[in-house]
N, C-alpha and C. Protein backbone atom coordinates (compact mmCIF):
# COMPACT_ATOMS: atom_id res chain seq x y z
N UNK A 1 3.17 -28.28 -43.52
CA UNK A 1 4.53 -28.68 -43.80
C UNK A 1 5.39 -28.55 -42.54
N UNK A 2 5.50 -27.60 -41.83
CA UNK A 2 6.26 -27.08 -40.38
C UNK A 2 5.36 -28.73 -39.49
N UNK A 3 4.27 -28.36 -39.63
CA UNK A 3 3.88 -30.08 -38.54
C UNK A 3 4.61 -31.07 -38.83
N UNK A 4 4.58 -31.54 -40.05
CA UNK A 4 5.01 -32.72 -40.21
C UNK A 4 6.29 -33.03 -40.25
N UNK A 5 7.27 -31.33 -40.64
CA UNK A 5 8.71 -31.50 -39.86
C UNK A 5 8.65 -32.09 -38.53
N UNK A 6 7.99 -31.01 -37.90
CA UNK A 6 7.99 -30.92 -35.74
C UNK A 6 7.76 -32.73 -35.97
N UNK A 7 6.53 -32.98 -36.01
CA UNK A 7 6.51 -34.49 -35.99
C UNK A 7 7.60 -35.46 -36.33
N UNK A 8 8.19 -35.29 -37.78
CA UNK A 8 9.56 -36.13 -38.01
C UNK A 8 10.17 -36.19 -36.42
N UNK A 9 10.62 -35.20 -36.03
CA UNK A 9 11.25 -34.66 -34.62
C UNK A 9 10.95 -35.61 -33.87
N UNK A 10 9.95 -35.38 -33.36
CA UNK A 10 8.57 -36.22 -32.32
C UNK A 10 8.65 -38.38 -32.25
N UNK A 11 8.99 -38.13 -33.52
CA UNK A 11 8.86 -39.40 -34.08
C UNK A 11 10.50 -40.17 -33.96
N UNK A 12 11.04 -39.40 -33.57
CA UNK A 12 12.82 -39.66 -33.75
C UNK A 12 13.03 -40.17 -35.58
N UNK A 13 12.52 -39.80 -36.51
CA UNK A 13 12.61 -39.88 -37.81
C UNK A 13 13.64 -38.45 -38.12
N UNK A 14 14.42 -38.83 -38.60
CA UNK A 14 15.82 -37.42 -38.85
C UNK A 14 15.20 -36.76 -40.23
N UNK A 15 14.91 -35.89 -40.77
CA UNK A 15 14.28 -35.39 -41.45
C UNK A 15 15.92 -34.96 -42.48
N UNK A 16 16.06 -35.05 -43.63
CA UNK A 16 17.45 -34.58 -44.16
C UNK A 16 17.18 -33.13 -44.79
N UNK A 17 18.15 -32.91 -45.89
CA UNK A 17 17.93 -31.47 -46.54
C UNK A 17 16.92 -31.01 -47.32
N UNK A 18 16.58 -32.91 -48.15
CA UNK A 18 15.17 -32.51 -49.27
C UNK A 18 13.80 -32.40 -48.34
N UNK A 19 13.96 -32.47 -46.95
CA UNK A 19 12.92 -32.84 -45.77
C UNK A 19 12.70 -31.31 -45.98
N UNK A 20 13.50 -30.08 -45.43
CA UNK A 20 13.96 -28.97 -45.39
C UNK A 20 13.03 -28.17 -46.45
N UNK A 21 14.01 -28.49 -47.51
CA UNK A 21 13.70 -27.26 -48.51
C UNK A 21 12.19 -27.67 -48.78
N UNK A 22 11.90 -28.70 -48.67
CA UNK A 22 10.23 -28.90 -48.74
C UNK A 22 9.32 -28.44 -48.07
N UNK A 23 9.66 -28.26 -46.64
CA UNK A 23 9.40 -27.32 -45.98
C UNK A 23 9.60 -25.99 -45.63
N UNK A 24 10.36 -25.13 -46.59
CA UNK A 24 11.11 -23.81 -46.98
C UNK A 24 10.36 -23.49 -48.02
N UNK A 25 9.69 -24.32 -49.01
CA UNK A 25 9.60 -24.22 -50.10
C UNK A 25 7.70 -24.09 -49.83
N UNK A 26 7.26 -25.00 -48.91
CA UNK A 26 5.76 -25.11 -48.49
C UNK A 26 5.75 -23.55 -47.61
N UNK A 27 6.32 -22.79 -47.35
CA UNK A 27 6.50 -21.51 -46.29
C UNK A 27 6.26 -20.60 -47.25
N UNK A 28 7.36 -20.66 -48.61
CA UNK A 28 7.37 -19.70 -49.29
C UNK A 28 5.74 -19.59 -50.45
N UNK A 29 5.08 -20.62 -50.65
CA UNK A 29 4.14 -20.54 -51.51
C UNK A 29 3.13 -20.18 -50.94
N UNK A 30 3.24 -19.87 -49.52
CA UNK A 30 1.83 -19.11 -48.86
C UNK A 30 2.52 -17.77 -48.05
N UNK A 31 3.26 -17.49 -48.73
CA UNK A 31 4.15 -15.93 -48.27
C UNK A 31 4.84 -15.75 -46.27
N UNK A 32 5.16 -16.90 -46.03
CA UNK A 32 5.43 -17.10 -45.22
C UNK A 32 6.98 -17.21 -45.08
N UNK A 33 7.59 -15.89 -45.15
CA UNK A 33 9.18 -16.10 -46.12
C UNK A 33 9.78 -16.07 -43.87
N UNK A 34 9.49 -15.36 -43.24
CA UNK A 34 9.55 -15.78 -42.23
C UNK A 34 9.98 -16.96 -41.59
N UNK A 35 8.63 -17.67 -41.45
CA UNK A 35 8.92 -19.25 -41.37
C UNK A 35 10.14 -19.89 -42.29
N UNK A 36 9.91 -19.52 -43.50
CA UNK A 36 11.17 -20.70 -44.06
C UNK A 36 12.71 -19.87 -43.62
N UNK A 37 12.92 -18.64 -42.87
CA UNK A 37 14.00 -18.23 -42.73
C UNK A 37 13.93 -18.82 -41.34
N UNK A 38 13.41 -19.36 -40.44
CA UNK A 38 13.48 -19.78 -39.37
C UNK A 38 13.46 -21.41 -39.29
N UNK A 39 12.99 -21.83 -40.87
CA UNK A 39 13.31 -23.34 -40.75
C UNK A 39 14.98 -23.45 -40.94
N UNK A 40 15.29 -22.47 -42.19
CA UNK A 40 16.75 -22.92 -42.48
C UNK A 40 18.11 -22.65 -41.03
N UNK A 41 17.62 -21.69 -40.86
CA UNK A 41 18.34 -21.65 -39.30
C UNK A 41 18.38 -22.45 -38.17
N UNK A 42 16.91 -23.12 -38.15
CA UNK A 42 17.07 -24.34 -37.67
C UNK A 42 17.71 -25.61 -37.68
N UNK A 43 18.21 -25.96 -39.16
CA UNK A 43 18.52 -26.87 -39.85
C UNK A 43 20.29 -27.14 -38.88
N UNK A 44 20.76 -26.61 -38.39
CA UNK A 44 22.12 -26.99 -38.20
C UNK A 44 22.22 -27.39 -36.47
N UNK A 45 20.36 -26.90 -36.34
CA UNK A 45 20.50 -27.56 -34.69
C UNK A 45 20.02 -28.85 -34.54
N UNK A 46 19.51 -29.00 -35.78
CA UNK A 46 18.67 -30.23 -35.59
C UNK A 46 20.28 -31.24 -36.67
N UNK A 47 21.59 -31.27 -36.58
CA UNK A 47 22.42 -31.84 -37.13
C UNK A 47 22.25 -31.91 -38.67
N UNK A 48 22.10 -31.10 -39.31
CA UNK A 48 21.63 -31.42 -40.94
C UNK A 48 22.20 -29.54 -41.18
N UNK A 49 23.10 -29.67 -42.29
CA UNK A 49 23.66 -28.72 -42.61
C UNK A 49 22.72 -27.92 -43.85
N UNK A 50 22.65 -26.40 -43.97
CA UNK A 50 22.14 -26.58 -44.95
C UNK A 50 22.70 -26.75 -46.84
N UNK A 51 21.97 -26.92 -47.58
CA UNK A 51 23.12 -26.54 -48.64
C UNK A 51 22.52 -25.76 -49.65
N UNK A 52 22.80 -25.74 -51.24
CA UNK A 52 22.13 -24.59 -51.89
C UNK A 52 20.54 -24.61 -52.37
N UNK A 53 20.40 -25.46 -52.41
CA UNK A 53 18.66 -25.82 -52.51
C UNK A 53 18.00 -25.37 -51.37
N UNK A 54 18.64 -25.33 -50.19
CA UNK A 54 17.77 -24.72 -49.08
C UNK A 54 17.61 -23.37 -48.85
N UNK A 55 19.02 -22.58 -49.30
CA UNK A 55 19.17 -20.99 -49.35
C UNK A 55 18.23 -20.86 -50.64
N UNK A 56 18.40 -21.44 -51.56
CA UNK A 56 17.85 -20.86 -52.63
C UNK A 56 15.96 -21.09 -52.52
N UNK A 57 15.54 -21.55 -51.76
CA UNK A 57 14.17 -22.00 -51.49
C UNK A 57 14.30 -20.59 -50.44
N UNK A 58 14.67 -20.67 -49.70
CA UNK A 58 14.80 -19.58 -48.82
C UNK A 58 14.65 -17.64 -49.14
N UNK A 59 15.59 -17.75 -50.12
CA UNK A 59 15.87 -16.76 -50.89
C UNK A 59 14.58 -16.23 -51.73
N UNK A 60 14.44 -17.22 -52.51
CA UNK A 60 12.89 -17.52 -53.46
C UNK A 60 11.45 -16.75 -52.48
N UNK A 61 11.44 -17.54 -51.45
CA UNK A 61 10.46 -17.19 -49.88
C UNK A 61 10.77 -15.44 -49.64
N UNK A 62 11.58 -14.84 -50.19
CA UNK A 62 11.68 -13.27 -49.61
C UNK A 62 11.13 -12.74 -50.53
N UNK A 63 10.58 -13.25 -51.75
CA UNK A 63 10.14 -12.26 -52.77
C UNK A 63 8.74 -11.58 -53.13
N UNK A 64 7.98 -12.62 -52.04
CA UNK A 64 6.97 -11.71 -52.64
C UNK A 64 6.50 -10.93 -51.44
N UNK A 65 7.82 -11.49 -49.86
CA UNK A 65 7.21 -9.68 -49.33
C UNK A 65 8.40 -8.76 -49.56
N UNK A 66 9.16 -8.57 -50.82
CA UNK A 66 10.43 -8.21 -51.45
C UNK A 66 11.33 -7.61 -50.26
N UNK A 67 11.88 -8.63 -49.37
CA UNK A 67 12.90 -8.55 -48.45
C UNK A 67 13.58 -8.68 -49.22
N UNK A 68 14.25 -7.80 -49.93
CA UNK A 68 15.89 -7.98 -50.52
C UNK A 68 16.71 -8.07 -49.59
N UNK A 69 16.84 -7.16 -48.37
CA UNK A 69 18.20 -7.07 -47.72
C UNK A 69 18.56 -8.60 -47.74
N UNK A 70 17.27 -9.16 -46.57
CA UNK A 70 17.76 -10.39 -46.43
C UNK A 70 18.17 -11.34 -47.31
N UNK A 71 17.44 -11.69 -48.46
CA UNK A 71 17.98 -11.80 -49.68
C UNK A 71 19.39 -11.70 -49.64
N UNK A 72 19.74 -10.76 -50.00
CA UNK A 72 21.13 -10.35 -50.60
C UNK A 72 22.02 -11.02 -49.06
N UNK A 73 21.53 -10.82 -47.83
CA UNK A 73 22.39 -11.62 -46.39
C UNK A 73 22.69 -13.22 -46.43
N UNK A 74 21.59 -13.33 -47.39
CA UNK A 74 21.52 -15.33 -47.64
C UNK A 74 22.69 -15.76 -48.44
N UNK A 75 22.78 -14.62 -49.54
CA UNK A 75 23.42 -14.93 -50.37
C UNK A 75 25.17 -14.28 -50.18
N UNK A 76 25.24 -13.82 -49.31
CA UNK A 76 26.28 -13.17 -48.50
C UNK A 76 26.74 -14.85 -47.22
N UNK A 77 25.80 -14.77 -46.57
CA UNK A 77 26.39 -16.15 -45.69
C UNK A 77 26.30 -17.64 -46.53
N UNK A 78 26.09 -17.43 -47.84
CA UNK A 78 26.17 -18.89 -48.19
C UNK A 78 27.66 -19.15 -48.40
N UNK A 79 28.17 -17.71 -49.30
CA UNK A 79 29.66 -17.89 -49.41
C UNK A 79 30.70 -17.54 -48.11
N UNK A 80 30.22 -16.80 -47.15
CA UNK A 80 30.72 -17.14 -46.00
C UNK A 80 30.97 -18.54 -45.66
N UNK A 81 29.94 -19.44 -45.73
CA UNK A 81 29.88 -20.99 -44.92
C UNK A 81 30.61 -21.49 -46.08
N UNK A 82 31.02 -21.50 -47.41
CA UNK A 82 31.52 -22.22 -48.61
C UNK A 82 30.59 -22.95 -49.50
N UNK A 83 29.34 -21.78 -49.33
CA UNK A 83 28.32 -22.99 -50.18
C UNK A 83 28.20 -21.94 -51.54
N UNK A 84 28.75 -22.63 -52.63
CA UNK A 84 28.51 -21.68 -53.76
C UNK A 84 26.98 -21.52 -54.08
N UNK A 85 27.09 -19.86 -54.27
CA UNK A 85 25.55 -19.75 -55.14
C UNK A 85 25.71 -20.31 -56.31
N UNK A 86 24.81 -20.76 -57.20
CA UNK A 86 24.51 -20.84 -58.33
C UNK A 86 23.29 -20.28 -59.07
N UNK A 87 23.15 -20.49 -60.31
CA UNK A 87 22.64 -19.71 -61.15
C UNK A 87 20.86 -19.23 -60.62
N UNK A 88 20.83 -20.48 -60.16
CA UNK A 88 19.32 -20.38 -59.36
C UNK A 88 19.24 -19.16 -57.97
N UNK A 89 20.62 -19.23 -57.35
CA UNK A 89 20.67 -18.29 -56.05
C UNK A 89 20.72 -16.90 -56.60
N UNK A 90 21.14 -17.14 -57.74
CA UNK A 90 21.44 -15.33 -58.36
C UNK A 90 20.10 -14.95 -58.51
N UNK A 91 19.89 -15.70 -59.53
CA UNK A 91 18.39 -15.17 -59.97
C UNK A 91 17.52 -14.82 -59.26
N UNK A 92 17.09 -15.91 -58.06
CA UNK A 92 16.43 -15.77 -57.06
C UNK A 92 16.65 -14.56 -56.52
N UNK A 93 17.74 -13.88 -55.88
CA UNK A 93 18.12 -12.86 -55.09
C UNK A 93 17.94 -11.49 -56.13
N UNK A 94 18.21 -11.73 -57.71
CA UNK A 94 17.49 -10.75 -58.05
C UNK A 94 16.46 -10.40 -58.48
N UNK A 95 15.11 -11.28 -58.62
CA UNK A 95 13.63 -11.04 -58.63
C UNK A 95 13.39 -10.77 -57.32
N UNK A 96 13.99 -10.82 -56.24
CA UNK A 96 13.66 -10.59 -54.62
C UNK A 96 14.08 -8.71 -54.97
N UNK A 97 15.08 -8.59 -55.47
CA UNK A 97 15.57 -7.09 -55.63
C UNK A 97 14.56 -6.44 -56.55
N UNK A 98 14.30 -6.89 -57.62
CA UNK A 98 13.30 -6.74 -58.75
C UNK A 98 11.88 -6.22 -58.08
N UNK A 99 11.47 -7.02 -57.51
CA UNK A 99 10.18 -6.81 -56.45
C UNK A 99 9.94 -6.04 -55.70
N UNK A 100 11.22 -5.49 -54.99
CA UNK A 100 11.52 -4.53 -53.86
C UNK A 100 12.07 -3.15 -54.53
N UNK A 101 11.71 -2.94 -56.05
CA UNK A 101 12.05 -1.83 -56.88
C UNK A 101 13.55 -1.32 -56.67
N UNK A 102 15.05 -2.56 -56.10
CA UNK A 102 15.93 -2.19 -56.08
C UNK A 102 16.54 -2.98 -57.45
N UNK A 103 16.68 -2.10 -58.47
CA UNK A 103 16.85 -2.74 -59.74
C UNK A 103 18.74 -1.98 -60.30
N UNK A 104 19.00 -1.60 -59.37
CA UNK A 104 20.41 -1.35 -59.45
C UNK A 104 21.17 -2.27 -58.66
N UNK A 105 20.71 -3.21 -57.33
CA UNK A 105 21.31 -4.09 -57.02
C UNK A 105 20.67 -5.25 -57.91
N UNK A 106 19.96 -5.35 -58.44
CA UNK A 106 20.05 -6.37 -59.47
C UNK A 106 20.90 -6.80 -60.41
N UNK A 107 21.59 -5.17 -60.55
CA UNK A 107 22.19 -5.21 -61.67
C UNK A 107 23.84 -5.37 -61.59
N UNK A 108 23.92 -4.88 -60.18
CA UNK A 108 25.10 -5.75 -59.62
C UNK A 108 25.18 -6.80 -59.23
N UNK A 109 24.22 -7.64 -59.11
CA UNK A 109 24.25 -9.06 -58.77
C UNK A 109 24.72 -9.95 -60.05
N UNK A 110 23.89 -9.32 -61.44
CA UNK A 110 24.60 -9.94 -62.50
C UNK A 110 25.95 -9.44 -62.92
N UNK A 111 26.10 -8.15 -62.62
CA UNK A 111 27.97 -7.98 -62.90
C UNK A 111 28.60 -8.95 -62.11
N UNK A 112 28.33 -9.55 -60.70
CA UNK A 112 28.78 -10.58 -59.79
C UNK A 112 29.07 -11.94 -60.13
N UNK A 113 27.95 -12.11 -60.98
CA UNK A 113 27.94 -13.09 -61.58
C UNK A 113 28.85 -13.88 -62.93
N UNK A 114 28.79 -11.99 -63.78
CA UNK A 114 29.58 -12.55 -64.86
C UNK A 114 31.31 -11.90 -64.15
N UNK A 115 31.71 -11.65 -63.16
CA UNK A 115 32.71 -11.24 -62.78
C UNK A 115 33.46 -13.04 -62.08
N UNK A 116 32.61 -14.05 -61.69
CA UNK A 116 32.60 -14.92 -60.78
C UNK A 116 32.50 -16.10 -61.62
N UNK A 117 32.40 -17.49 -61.20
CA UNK A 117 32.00 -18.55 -61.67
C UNK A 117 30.59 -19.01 -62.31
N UNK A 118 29.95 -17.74 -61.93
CA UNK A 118 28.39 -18.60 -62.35
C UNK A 118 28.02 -17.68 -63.66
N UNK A 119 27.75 -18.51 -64.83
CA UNK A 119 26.94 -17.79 -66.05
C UNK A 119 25.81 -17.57 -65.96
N UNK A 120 25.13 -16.32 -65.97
CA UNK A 120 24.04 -15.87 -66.02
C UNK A 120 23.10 -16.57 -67.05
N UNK A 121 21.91 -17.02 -66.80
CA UNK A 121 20.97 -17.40 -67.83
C UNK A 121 20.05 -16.62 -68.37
N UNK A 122 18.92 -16.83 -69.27
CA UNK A 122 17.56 -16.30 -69.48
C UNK A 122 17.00 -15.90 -68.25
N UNK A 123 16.48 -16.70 -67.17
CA UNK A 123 15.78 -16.39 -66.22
C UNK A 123 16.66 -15.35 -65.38
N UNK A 124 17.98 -14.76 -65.16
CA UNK A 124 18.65 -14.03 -64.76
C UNK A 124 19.16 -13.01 -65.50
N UNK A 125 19.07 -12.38 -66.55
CA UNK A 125 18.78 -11.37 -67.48
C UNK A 125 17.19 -10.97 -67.49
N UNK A 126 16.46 -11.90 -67.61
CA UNK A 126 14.77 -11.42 -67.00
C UNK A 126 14.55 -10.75 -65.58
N UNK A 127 14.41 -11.26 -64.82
CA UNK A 127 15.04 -11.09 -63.60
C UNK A 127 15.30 -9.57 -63.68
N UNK A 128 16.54 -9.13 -64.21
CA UNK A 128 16.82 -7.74 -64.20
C UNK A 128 16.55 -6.46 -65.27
N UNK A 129 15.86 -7.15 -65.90
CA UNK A 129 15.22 -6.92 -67.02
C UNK A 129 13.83 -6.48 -66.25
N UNK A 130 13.28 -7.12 -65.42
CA UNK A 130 11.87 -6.86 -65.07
C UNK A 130 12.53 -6.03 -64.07
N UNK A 131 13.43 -5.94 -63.25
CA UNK A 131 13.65 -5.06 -62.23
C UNK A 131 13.49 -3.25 -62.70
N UNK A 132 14.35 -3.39 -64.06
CA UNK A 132 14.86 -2.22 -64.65
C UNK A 132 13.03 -1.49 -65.15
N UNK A 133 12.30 -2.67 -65.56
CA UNK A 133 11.07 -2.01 -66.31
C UNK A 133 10.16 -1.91 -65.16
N UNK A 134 9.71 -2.55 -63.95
CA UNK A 134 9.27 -2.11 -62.73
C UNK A 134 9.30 -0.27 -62.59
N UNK A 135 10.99 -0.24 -62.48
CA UNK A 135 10.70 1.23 -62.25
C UNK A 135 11.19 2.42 -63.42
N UNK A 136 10.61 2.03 -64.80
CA UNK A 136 10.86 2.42 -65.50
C UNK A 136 12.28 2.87 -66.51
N UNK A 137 13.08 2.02 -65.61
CA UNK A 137 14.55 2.76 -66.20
C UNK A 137 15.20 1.59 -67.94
N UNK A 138 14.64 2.30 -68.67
CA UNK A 138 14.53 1.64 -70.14
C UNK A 138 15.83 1.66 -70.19
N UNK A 139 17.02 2.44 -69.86
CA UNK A 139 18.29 2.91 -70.33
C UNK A 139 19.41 1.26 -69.71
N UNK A 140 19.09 1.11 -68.57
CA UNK A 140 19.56 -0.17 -68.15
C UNK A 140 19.25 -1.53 -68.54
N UNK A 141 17.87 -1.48 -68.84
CA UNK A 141 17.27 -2.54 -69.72
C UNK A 141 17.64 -2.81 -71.35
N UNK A 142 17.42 -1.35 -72.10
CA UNK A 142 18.36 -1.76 -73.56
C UNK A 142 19.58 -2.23 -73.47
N UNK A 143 20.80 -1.68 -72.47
CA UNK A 143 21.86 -2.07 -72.24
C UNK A 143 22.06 -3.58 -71.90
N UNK A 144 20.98 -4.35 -71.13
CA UNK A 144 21.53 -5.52 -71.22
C UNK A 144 20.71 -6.57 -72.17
N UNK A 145 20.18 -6.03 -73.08
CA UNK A 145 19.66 -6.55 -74.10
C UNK A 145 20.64 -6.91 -75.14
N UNK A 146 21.64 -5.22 -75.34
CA UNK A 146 22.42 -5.55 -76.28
C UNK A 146 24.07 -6.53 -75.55
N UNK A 147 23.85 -6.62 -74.41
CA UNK A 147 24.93 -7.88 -73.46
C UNK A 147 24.15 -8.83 -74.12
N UNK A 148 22.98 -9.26 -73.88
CA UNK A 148 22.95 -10.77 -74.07
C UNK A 148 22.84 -11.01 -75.49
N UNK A 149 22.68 -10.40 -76.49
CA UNK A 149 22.98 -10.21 -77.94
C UNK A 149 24.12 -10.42 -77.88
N UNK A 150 25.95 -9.85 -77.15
CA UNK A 150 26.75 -9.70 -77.53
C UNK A 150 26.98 -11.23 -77.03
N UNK A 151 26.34 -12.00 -75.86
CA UNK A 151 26.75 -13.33 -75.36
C UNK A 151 26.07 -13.96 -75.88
N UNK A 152 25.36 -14.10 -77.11
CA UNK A 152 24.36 -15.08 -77.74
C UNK A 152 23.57 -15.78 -77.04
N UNK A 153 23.11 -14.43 -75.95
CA UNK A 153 21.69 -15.38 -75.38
C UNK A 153 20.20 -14.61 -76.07
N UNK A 154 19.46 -15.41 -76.61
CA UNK A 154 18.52 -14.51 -78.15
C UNK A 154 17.53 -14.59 -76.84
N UNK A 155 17.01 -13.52 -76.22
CA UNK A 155 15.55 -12.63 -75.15
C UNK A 155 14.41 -13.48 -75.98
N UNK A 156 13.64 -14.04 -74.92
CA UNK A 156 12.48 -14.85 -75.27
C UNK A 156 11.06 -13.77 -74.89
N UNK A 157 10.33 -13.69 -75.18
CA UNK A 157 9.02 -13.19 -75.33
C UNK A 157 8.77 -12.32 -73.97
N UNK A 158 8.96 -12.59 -72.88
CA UNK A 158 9.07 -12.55 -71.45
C UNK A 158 9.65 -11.12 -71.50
N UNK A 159 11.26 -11.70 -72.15
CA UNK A 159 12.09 -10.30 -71.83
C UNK A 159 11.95 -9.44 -72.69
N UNK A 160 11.49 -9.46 -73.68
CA UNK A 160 11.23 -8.50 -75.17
C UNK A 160 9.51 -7.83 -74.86
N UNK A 161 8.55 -8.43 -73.41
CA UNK A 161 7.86 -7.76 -73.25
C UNK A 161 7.99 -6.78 -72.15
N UNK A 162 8.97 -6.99 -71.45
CA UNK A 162 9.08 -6.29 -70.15
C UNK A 162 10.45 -5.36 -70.74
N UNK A 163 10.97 -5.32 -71.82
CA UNK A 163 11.89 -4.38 -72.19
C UNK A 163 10.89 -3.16 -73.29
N UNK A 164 9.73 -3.40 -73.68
CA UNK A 164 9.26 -2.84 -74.57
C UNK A 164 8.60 -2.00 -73.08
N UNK A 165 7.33 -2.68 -72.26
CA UNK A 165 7.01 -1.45 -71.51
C UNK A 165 7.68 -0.89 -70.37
N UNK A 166 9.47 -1.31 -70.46
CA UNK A 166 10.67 -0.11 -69.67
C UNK A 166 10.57 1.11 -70.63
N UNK A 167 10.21 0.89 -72.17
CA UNK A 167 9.95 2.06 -72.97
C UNK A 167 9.00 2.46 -73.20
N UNK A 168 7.81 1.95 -72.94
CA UNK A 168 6.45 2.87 -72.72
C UNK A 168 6.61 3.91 -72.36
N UNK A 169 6.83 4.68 -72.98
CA UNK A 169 6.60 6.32 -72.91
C UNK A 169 6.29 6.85 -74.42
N UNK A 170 5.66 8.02 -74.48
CA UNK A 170 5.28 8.93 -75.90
C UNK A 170 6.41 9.06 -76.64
N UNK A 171 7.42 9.75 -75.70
CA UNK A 171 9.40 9.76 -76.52
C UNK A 171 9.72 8.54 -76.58
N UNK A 172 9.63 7.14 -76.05
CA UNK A 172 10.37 5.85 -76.88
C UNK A 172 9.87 5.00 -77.29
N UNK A 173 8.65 5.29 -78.18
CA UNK A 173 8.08 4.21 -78.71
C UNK A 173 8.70 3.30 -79.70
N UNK A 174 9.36 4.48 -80.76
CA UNK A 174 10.44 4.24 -81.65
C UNK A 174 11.81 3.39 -81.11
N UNK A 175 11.96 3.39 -79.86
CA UNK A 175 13.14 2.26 -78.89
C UNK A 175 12.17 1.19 -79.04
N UNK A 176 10.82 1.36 -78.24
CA UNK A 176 10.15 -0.22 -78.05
C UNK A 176 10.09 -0.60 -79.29
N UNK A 177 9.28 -0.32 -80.53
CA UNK A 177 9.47 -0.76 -81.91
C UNK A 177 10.60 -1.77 -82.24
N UNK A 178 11.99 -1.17 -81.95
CA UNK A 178 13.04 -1.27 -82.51
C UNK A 178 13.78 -2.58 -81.65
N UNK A 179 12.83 -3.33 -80.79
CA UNK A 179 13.49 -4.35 -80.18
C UNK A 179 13.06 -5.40 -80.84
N UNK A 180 12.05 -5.14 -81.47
CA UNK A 180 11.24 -6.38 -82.07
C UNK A 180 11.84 -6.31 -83.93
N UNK A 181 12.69 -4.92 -84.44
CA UNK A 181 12.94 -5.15 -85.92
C UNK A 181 14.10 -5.52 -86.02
């Protein structure tokens, strides 16, 4: 994917943003979160700005070697430059936190969220939901179970399994039980 950018180059063919995140996105599926942080930085020398599909491909690319900081810096200079995150940049930035067992900035990313313009979805209540059961903390996880109950978002299978083993323990079995009655 990086060749056949360089080549666009080579070729005087202008490569645009969906050129980009395709190549941000080909970086990130072979853990190469590196490279796609060095394509998007590239992107404004080669005259092509980036926009949220490229951070968020970008962002996505830090997670599975769980670079949160940077993460959370992407999502810090997008609203610097005026590029709104959206629901995809949240999420993204908190399975990057999730991964990196920082499941308290996860959990400020969704207070951010519902404090801000963007509504949190399923995949962004999971997201911190898996962060919270990663490192066992069941107490943050019931809590936003009964949020998305109170916002009528009904937890799909995903989050009702990763909230049951935040309570895997001998003392809360009777909690895990009690998500499913």
């Amino acid at each position: 994917a990086l060749l056949a950018l360089r080549q666009m180059h080579d070729r005087t063919v202008w490569p645009d943003e969906r050129s980009y995140t395709a190549a941000i996105s080909a970086c990130a599926k072979v853990g190469l979160w590196q490279h796609a942080a060095a394509v998007l930085s590239e992107m404004p020398l080669h005259g092509v700005q980036p926009n949220v599909f490229n951070y968020n491909a970008t962002i996505s690319a830090c997670e599975q070697e769980a670079h949160w900081n940077y993460a959370l810096a992407l999502l810090s200079e997008m609203m610097m430059l005026r590029i709104s995150p959206d629901v995809v940049s949240f999420s993204a930035a908190m399975s990057v936190c999730g991964s990196s067992g920082e499941w308290h900035r996860a959990i400020g990313l969704l207070a951010t969220m519902r404090g801000g313009a963007v509504e949190p979805n399923l995949r962004s209540h999971a997201a911190v939901v898996i962060a919270c059961e990663k490192k066992g903390m069941w107490q943050p996880a019931l809590e936003l179970l009964r949020r998305m109950q109170d916002d009528t978002q009904r937890p799909d299978a995903f989050v009702c399994g990763a909230l049951i083993s935040a309570c895997a323990s001998p003392e809360l079995w009777q909690r895990a039980l009690a998500i499913f009655v």
